[in-house]
Structure formats: C-alpha cells, structure tokens
N, C-alpha and C. Protein backbone atom coordinates (compact mmCIF):
# COMPACT_ATOMS: atom_id res chain seq x y z
N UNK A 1 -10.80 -41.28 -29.93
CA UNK A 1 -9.93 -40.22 -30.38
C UNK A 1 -10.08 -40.06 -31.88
N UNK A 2 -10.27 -38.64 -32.61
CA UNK A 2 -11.03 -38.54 -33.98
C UNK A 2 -9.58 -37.69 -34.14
N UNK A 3 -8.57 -38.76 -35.57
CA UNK A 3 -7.93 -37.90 -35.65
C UNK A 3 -7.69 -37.24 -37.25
N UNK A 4 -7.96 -36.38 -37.74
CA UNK A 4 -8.21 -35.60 -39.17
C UNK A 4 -6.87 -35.67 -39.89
N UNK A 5 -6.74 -36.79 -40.88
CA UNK A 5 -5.45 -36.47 -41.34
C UNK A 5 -5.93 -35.71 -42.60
N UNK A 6 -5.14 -34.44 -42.99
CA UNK A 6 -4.83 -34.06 -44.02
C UNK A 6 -4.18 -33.73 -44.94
N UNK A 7 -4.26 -33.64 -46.46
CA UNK A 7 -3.27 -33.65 -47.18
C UNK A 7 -2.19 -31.84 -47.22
N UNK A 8 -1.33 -31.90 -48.02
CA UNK A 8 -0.22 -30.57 -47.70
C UNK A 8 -1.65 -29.53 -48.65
N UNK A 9 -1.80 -29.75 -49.71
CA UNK A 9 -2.94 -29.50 -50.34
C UNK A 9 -3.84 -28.67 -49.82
N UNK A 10 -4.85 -29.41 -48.55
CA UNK A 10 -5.91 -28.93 -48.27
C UNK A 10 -5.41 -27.82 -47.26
N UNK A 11 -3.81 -27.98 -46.26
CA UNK A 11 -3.34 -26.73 -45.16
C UNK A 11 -2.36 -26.33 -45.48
N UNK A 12 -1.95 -25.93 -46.70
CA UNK A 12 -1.01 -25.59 -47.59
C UNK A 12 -1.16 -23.95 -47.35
N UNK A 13 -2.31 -23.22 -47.21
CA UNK A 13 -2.75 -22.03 -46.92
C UNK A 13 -2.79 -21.53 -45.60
N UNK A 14 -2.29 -22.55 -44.49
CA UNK A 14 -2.25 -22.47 -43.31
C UNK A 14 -3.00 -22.11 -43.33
N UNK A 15 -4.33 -22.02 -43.02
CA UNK A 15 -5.86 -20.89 -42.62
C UNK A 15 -6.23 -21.55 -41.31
N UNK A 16 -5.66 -22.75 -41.66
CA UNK A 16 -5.84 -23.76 -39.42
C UNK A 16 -4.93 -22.79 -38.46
N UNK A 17 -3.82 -22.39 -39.25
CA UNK A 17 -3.03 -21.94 -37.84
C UNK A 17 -3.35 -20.39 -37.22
N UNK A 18 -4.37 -20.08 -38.11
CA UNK A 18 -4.78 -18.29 -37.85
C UNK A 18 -5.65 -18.55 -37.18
N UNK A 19 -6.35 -19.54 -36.87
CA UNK A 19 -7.22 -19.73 -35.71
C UNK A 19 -6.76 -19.37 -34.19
N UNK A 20 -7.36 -19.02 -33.27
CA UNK A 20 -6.78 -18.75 -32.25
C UNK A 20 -6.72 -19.96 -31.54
N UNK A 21 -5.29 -20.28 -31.16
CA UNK A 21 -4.83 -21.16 -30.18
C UNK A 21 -4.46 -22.42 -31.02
N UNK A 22 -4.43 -22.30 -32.35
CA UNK A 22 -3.87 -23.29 -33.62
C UNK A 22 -2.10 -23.07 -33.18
N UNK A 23 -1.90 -24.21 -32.90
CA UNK A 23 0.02 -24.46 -32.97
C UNK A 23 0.72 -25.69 -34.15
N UNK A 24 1.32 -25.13 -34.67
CA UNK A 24 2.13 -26.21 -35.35
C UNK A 24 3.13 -26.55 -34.44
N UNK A 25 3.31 -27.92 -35.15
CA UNK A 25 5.08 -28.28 -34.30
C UNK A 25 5.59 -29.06 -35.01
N UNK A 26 6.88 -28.75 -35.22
CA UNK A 26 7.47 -29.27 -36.11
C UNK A 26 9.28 -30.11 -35.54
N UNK A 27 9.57 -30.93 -36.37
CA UNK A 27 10.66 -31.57 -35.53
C UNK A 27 11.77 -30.60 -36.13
N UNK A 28 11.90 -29.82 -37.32
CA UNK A 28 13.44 -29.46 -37.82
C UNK A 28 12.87 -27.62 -37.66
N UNK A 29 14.10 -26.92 -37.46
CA UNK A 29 13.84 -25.66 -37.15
C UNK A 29 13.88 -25.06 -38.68
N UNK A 30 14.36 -25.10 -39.52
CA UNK A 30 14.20 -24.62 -40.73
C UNK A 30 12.86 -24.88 -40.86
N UNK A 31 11.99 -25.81 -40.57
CA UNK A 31 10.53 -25.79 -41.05
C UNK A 31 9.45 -24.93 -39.89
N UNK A 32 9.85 -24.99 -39.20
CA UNK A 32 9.22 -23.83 -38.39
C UNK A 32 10.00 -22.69 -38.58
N UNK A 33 10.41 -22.16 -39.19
CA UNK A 33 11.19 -20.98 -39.71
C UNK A 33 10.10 -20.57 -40.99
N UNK A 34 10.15 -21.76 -41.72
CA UNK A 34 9.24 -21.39 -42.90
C UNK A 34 7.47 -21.22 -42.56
N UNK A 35 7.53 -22.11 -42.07
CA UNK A 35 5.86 -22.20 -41.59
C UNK A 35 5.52 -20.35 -40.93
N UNK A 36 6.57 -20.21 -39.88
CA UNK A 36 5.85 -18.97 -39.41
C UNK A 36 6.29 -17.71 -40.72
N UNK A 37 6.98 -17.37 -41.52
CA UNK A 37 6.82 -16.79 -42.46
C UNK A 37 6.07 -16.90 -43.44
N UNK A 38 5.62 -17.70 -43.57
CA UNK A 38 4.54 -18.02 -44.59
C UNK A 38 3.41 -17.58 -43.69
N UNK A 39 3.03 -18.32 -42.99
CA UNK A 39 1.88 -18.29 -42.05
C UNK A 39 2.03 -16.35 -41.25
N UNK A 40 2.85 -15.30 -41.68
CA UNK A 40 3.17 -13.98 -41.32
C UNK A 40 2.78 -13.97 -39.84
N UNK A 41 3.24 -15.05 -38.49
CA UNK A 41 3.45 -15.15 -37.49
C UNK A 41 3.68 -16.09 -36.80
N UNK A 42 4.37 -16.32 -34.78
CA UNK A 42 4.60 -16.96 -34.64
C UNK A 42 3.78 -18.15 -34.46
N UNK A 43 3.64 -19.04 -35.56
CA UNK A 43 3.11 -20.11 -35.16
C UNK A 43 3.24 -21.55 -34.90
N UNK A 44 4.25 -21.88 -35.67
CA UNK A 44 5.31 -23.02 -35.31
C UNK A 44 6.39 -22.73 -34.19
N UNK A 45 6.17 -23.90 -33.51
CA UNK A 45 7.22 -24.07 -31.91
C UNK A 45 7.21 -25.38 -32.08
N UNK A 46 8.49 -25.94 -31.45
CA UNK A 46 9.41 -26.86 -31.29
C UNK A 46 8.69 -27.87 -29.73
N UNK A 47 8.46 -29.04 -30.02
CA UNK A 47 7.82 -29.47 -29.15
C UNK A 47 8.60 -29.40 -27.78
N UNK A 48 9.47 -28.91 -27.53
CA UNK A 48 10.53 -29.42 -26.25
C UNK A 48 10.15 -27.80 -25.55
N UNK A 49 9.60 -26.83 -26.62
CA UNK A 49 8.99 -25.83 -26.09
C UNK A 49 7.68 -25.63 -25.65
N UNK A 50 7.02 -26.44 -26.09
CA UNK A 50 5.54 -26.75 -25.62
C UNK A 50 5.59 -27.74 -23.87
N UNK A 51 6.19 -28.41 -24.02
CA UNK A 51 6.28 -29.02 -22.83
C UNK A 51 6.03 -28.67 -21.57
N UNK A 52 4.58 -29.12 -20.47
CA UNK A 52 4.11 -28.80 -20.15
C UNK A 52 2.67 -27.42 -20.06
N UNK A 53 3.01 -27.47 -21.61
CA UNK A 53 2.21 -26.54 -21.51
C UNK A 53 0.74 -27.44 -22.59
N UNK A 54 -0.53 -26.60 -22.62
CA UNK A 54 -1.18 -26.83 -24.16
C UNK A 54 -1.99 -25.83 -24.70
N UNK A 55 -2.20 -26.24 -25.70
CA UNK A 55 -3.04 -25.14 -26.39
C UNK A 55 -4.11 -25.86 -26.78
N UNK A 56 -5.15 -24.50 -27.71
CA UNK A 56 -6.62 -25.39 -27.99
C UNK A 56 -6.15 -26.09 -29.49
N UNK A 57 -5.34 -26.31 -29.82
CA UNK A 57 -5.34 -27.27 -31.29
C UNK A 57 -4.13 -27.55 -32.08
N UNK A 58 -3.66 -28.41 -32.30
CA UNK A 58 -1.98 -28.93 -32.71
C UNK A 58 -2.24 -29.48 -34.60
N UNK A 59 -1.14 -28.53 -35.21
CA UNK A 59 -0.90 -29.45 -36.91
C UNK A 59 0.58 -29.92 -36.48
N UNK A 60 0.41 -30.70 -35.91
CA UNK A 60 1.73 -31.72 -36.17
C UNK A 60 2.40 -31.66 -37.71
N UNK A 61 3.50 -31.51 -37.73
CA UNK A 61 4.10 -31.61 -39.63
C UNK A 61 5.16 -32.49 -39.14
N UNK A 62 4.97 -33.57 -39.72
CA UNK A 62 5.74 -35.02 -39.19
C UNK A 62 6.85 -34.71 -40.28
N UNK A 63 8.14 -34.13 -40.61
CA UNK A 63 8.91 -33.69 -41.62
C UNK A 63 10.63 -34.42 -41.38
N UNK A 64 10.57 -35.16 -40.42
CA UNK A 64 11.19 -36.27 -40.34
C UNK A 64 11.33 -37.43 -39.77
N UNK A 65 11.48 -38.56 -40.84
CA UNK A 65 11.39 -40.12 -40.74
C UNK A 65 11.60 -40.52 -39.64
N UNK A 66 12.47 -40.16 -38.16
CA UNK A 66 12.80 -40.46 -37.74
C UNK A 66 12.46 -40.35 -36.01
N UNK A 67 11.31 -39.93 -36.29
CA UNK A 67 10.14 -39.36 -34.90
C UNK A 67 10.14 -40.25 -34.20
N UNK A 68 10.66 -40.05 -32.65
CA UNK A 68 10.01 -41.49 -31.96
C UNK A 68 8.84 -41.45 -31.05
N UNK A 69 8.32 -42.27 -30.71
CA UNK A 69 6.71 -42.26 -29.95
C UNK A 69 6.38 -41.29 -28.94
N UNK A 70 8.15 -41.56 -28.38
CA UNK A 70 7.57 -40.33 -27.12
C UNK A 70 7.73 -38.94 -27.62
N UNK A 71 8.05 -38.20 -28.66
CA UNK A 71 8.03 -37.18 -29.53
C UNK A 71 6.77 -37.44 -29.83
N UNK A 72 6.06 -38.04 -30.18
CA UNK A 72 4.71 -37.95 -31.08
C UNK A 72 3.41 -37.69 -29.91
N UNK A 73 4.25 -38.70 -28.48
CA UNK A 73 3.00 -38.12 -27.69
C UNK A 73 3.08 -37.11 -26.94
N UNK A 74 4.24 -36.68 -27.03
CA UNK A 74 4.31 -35.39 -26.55
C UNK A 74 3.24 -34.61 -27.08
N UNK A 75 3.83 -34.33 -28.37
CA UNK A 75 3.17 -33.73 -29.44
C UNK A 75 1.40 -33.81 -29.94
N UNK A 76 1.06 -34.81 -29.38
CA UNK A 76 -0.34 -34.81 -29.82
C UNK A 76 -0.87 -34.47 -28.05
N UNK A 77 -0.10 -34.70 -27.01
CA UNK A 77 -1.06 -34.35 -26.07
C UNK A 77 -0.93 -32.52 -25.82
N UNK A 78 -0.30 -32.06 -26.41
CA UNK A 78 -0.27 -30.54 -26.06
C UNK A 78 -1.60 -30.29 -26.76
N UNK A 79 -2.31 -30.83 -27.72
CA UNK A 79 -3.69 -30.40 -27.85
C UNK A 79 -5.03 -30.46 -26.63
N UNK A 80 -5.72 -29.51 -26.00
CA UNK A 80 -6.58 -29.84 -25.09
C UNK A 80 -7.89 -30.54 -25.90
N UNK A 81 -8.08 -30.37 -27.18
CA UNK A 81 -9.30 -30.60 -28.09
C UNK A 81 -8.79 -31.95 -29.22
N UNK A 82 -9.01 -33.04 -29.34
CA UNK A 82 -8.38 -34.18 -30.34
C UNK A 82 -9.22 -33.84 -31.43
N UNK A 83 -10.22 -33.08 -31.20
CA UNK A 83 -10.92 -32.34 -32.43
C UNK A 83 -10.08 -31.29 -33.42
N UNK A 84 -9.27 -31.48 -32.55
CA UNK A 84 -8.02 -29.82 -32.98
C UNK A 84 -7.10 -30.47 -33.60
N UNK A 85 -6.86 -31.57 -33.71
CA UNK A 85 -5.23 -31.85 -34.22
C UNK A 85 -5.57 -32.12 -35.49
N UNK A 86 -4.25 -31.88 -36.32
CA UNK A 86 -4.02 -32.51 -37.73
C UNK A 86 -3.16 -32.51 -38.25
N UNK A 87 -2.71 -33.72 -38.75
CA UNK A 87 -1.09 -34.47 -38.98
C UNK A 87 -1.21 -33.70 -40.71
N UNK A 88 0.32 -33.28 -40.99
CA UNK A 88 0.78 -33.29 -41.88
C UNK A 88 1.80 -34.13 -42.36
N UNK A 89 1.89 -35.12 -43.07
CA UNK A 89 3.83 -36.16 -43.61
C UNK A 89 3.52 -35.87 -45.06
C-alpha cells in the first residue's frame, strides 16, 4: 500500500480534487464547507456519507485529533486506487 503524504503547501490549490473522481473527507463540517468553496464545488463529503460507496481517489484532511481507526478505515477504503489517496494533518 503506497501512501503519498503531503504537505497543506503542495494541495493548498486543491488541483487533486478537480480531478475526476478526487473526494475529500473531512471529519468537521465547517471544513468541508470551506474546502468546497474554495475548491468552487462539491468536493468535500463527510465520511458517514461515503459509506458504502467509493470513488477513484480520497484527500483525507485529518483536522481533528481525535479520529478513531474505524473512521480512518472507513475513510481510506472509499478509495478504489491507494495510488489516489493523500493525507492532509
């Protein structure tokens, strides 16, 4: 499993999530509030909304301390590609 961590820096421009089938997910709704305005669409969803479903590529934005495992694997298996994911903290 190859997993790309990157800094706020390098996806600060969101240009990952304009890809087709790029999802963020984020744990607090104010940050998926911001992400898809910035990013000028919907692209942050709430992992409890992904559930059961996946897409081709996940930026996880780990934005609070308090994540537990089964949140995280939720969250990393909605990617069909582990080539696709990339953690933001």
């Amino acid at each position: 499993m190859a997993v790309v961590r990157r800094s706020f820096k390098e996806v600060s421009d969101l240009s990952c999530l304009q890809q087709d089938g790029i999802v963020a997910i984020a744990t607090k709704q104010e940050t998926c509030e911001l992400i898809n305005m910035v990013a000028q669409g919907d692209y942050c969803r709430s992992c409890e909304s992904l559930q059961g479903m996946s897409v081709a590529g996940v930026l996880l934005v780990l934005d609070d301390p308090r994540i537990s495992r089964e949140w995280l694997f939720t969250s990393v298996t909605r990617s069909r590609d582990l080539h696709q994911l990339w953690i933001l903290a």
